[in-house]
Structure formats: C-alpha cells, structure tokens
Protein backbone atom coordinates (compact mmCIF):
# COMPACT_ATOMS: atom_id res chain seq x y z
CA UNK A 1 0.00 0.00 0.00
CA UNK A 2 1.68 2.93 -1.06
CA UNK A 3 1.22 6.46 0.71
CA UNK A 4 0.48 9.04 -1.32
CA UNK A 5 1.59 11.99 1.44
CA UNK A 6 5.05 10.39 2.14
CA UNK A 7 5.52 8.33 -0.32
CA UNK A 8 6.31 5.26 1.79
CA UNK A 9 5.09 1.83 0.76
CA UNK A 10 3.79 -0.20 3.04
CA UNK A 11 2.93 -3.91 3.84
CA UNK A 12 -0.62 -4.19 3.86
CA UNK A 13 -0.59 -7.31 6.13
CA UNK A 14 0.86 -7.59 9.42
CA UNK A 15 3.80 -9.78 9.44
CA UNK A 16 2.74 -13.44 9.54
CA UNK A 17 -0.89 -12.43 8.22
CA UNK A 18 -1.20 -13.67 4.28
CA UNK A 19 -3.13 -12.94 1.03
CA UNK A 20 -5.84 -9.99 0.02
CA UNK A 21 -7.90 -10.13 3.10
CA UNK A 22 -4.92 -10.98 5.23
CA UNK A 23 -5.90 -14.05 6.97
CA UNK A 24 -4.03 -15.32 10.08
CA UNK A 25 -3.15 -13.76 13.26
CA UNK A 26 -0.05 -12.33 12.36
CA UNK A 27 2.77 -13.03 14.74
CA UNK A 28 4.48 -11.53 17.32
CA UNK A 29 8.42 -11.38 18.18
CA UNK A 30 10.51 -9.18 20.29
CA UNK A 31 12.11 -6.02 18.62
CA UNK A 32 15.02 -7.53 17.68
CA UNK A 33 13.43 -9.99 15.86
CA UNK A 34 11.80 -7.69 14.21
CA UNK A 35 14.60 -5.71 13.25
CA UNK A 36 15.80 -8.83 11.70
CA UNK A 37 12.80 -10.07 10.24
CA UNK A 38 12.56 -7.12 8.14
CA UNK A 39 16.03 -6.95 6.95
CA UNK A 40 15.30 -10.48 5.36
CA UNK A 41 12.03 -10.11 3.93
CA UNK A 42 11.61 -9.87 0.39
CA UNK A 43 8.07 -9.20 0.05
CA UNK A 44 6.65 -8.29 -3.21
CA UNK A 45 10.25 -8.91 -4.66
CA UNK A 46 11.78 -5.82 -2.44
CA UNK A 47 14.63 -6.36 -0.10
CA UNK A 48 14.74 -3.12 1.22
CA UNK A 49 12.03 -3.18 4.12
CA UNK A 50 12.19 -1.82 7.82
CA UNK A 51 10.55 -0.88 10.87
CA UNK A 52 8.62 2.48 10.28
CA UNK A 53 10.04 5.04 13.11
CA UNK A 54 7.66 6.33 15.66
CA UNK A 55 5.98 8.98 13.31
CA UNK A 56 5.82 6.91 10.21
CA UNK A 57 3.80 3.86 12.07
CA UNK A 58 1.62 6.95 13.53
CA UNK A 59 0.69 8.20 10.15
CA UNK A 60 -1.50 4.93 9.47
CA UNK A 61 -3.34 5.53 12.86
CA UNK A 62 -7.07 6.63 11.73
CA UNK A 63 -9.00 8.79 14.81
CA UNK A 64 -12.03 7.68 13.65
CA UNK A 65 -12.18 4.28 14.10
CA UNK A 66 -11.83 2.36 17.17
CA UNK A 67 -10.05 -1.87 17.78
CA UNK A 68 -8.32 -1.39 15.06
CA UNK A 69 -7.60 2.37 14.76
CA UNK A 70 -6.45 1.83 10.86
CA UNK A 71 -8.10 1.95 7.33
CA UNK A 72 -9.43 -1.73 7.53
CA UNK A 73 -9.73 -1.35 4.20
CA UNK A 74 -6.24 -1.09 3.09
CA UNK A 75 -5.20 -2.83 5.98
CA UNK A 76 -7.58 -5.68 6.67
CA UNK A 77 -7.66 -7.80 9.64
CA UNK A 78 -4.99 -5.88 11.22
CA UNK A 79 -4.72 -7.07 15.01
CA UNK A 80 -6.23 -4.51 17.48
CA UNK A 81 -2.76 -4.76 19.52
CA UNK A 82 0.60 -3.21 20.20
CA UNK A 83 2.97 -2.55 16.70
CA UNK A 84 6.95 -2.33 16.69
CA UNK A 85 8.54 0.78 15.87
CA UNK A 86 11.79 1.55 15.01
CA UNK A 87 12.01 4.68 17.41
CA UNK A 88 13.62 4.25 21.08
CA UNK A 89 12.48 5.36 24.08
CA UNK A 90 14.85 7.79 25.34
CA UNK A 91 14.03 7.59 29.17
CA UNK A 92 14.72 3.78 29.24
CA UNK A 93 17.25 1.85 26.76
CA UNK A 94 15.32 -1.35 26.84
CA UNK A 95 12.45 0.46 25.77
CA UNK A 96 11.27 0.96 22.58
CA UNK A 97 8.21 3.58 20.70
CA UNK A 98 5.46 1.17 20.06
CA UNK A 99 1.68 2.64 18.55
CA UNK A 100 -1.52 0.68 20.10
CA UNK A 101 -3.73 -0.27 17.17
CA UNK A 102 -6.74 -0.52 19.65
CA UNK A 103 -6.85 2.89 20.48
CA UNK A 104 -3.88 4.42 18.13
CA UNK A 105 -1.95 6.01 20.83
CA UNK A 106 1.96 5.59 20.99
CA UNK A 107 3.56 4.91 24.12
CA UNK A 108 7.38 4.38 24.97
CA UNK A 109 7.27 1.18 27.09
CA UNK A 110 7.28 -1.19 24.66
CA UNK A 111 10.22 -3.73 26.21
CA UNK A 112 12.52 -4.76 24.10
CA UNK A 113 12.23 -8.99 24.92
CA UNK A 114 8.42 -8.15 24.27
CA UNK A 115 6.35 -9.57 21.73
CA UNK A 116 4.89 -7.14 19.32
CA UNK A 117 3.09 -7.14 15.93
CA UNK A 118 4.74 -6.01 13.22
CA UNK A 119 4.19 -4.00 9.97
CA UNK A 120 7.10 -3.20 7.42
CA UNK A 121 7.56 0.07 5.30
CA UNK A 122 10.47 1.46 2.36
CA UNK A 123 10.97 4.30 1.04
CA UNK A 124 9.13 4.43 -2.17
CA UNK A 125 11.53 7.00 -3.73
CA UNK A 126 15.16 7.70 -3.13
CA UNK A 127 16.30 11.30 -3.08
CA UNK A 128 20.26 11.59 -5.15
CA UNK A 129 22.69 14.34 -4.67
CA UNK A 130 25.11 15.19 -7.17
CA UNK A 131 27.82 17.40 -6.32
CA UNK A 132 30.35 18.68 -8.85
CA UNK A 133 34.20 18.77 -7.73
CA UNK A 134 36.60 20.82 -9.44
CA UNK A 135 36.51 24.64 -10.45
CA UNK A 136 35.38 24.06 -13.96
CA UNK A 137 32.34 25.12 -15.04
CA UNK A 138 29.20 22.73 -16.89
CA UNK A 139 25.68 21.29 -16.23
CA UNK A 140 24.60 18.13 -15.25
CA UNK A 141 20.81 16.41 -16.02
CA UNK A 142 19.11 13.43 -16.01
CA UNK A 143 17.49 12.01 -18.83
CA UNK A 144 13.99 12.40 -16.99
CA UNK A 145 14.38 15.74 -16.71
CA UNK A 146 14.49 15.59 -12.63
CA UNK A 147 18.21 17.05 -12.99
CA UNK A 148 18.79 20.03 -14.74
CA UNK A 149 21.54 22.00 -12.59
CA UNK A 150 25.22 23.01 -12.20
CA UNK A 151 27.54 22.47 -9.40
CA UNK A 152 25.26 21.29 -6.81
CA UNK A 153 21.55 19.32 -7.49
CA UNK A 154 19.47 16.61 -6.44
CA UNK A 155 15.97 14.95 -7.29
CA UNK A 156 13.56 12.28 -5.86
CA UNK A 157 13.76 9.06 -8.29
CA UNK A 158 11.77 6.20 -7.65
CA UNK A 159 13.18 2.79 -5.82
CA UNK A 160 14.57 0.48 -8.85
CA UNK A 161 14.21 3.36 -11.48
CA UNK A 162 17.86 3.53 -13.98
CA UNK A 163 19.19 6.83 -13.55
CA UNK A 164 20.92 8.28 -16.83
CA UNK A 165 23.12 10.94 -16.20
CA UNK A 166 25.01 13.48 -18.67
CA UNK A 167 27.67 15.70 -17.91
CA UNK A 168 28.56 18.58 -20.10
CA UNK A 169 31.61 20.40 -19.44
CA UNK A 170 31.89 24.53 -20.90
CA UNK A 171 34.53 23.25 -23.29
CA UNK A 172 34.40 26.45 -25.34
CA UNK A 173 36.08 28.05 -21.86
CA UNK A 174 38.58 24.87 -22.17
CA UNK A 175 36.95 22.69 -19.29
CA UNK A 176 36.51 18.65 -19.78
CA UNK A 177 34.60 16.25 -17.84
CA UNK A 178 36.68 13.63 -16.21
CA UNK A 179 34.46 10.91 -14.79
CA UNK A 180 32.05 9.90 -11.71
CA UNK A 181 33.15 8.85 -8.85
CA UNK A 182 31.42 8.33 -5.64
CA UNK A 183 28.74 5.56 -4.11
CA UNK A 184 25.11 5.65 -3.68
CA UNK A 185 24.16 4.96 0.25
CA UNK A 186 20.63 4.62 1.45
C-alpha cells in the first residue's frame, strides 16, 4: 500500500498475516526480531524493508475508528494490539516507541524482549545528490528531466528506477569532464 503523502510503501498485512484479506493472526516477536525479520524479507520482490520510526507507524493511525484504529480497508484484519517501531524510548534503553492499534496512541514502554506485531515500510523514492568537484564550469541532467543544474543538485527518483546521467563540461572556456566517482548509500 503505497502512501500518497510520504511516499512510503507499506505492507498491507501484518507480518505473519497472508493474502488480500490478510488471513491469520499475524505473529508476534521481540524487537530484535523484528529488526531482523525485516532486513530479510523480500516481500513483493523488495529487499529493502524496515521498521517504520515512531511517526511513520503513527501516520496509518485513523481517529475515527476504534479496535483497530487503521483503514481496515487497506489494511484488513490488522490485530487490534501493540505494533513495533523503530524509534527508542529515550528515558529507558530497553524500551522501545510502540503505537496501540486498539486505540492508536503511541507509548514508549514497549520492552525490548516483548512480543509485538509487526508492519514493514520502504521508502518508495530515493532522493540523489550530485555534487560537482573541481573549479570548472558545466551542467549536469538526467534524462527524466528531474536534474537540470550546475555544481550542486538533487531529485527524488523512484526505488529500482535507472538513472541516466550526462555531464557537459563549458569546453568552449577549455573545461573537460573527467568521470564519476562516488557511491550511492541509502
């Protein structure tokens, strides 16, 4: 389920819970086994899946509705129950931010050797920076038109989108273009 406002995508079954409707229980597991849970799933063919932070797991909590305080309908059968996040609780180190379903308030008790529901999220776009190095003077864009800029730019690409990128150095003021260099981190 993808969110249009933040552009996060979202499992729309709780971990452990299966198909359209979401059948099951889900299942529960301690934060760190949640932590690792997510960094292995591959759900929907994407390997890049975590545990929402406090805010993010917050955004799917609907005030109108009551055991479960979600959109039931893009979220069926979701467990009326506490849900990891991937926020700790500053006040105690063995706690961690969790967001009751039932009612849709966060709290920051939620014990670490607990066992809490989960829900993954990604990022559904990345954001890339390209920075130019040297004192010469050109443009840089994308072939999607999201880059259009000198020395310093950036743009929001989708996850798994190809990224063309072109270079043009003021060669009439004797400047040339050298190479890329650099690594993506996410």
């Amino acid at each position: 389920v993808t969110q249009s406002n933040t552009n996060l995508m979202w499992a729309k079954c709780s971990e452990g819970q299966m198909g359209t409707d979401c059948a099951g229980s889900g299942t529960t597991m301690s934060w760190v086994g949640a932590l690792i849970a997510a960094n292995y799933s591959s759900l929907g063919g994407y390997s890049d899946w975590r545990l929402p932070n406090i805010k993010e797991l917050q955004s799917l909590v609907d005030d109108s509705r009551y055991s479960p305080a979600i959109n039931t309908i893009y979220f069926p059968n979701t467990p009326s129950n506490l849900f990891w996040s991937s926020s700790p609780f500053a006040n105690y180190l063995i706690d961690t931010w969790v967001v009751d379903f039932s009612d849709g308030n966060a709290h920051g008790h939620g014990y670490r050797n607990y066992g809490n529901y989960v829900r993954f999220v990604r990022d559904e776009n990345f954001y890339l920076v390209i920075t130019k190095v040297g004192t010469g003077s050109g443009g840089i864009s994308s072939s999607n038109g999201k880059i259009n800029c000198g020395s310093n730019c950036s743009g929001n690409f989708e996850s798994g989108s190809s990224i063309l990128r072109t270079a043009t150095a003021d060669s009439s003021s004797g400047w040339s273009f050298s190479g890329w260099s650099g690594a993506c981190r996410y």
